[in-house]
C-alpha atoms as a PDB file:
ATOM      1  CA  UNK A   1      63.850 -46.657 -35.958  1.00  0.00           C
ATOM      2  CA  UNK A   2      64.595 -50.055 -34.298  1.00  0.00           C
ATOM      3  CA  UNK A   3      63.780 -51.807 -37.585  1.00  0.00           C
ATOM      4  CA  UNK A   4      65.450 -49.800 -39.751  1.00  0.00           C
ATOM      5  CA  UNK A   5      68.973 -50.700 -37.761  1.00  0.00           C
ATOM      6  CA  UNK A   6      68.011 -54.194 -37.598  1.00  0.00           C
ATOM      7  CA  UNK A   7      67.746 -54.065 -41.460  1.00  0.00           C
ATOM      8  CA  UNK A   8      70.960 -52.298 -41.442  1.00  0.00           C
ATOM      9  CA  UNK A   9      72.516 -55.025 -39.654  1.00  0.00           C
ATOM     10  CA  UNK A  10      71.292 -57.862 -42.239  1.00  0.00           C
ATOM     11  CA  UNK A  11      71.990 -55.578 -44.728  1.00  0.00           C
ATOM     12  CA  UNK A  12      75.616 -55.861 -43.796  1.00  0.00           C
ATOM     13  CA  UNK A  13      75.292 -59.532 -42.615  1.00  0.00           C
ATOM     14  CA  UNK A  14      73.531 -60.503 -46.149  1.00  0.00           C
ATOM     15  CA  UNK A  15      76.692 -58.156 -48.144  1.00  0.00           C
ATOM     16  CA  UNK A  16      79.319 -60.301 -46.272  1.00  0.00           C
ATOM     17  CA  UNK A  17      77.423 -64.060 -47.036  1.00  0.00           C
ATOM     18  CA  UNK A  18      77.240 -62.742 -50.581  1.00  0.00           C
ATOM     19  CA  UNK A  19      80.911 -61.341 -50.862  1.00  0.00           C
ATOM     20  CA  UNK A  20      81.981 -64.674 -49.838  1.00  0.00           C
ATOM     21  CA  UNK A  21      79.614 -67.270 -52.174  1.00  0.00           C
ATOM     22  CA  UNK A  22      81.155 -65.224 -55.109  1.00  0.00           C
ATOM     23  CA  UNK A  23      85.045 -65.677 -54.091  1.00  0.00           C
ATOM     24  CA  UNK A  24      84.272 -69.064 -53.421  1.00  0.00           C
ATOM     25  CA  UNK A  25      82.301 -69.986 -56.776  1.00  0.00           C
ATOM     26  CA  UNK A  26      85.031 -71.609 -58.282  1.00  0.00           C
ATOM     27  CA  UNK A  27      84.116 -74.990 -55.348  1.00  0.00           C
ATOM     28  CA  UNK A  28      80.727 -75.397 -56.124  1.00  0.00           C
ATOM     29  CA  UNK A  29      80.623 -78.924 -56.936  1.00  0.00           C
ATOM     30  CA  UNK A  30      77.329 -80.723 -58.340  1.00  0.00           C
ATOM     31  CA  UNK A  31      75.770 -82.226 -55.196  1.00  0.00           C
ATOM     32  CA  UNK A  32      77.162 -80.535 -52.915  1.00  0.00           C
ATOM     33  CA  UNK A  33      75.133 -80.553 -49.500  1.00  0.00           C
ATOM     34  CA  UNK A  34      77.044 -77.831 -47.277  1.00  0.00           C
ATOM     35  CA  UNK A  35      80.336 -75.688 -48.010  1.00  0.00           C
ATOM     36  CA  UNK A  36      82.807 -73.527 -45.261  1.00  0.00           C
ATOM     37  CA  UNK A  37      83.638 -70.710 -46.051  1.00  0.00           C
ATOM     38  CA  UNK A  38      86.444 -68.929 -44.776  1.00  0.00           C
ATOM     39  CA  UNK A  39      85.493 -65.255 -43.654  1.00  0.00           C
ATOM     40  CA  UNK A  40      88.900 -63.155 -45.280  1.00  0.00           C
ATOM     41  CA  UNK A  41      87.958 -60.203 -43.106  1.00  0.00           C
ATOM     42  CA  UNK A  42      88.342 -62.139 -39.468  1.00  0.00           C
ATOM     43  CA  UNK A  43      89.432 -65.315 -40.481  1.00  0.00           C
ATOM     44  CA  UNK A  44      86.421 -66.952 -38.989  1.00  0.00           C
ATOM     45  CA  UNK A  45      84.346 -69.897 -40.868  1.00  0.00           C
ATOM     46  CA  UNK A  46      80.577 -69.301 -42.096  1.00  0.00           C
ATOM     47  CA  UNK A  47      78.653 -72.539 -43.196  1.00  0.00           C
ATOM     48  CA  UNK A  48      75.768 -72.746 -45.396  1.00  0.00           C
ATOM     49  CA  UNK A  49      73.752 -75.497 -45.836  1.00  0.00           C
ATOM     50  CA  UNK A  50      71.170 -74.439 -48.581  1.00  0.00           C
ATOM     51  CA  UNK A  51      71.033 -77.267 -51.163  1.00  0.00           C
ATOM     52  CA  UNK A  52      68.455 -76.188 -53.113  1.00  0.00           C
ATOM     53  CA  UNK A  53      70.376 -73.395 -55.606  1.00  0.00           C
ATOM     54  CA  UNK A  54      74.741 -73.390 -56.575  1.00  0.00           C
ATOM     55  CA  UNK A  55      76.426 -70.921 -55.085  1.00  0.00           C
ATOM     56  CA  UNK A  56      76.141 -68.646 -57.703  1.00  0.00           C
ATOM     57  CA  UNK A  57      72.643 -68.601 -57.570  1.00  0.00           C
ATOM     58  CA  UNK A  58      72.880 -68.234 -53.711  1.00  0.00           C
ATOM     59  CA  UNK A  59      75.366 -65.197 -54.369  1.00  0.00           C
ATOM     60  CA  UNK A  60      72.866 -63.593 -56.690  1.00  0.00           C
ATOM     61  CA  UNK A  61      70.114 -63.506 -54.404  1.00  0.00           C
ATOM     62  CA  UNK A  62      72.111 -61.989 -51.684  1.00  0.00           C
ATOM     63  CA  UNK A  63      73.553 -59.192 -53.373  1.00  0.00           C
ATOM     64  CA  UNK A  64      70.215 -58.595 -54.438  1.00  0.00           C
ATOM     65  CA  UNK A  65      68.371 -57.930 -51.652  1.00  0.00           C
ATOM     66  CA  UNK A  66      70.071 -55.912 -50.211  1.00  0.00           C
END
C-alpha cells in the first residue's frame, strides 16, 4: 500500500512537470542547457536541467509514464 501512494504522488508530480514542458514548448531553444518554468497553479518556479532531449521530447516521456 505504501508504494502504491508513493506512485500516486509521482504520478501527480510527473503530470505537473509534463503539463508545464508542453505550455512552455514554444522556448525551447537549440542548446539550451536548463529552462524555469513558472508553475501556473502556485506561481512557484520548477527547473530542469536535462540536456539530453527538447522539451518536447521531455514532455512526451512524462505524460507517458504515467
Amino acid at each position: 500500500m505504501a508504494t502504491e501512494l508513493e506512485e500516486a504522488q509521482n504520478s501527480e508530480h510527473l503530470r505537473l512537470y509534463g503539463e508545464l514542458l508542453t505550455a512552455n514548448l514554444h522556448l525551447d531553444k537549440s542548446g539550451l542547457k536548463s529552462i524555469e518554468l513558472t508553475n501556473y497553479y502556485d506561481g512557484t518556479t520548477v527547473q530542469t536541467f536535462d540536456v539530453r532531449f527538447s522539451l518536447a521530447k521531455c514532455a512526451a516521456f512524462t505524460t507517458k509514464i504515467r
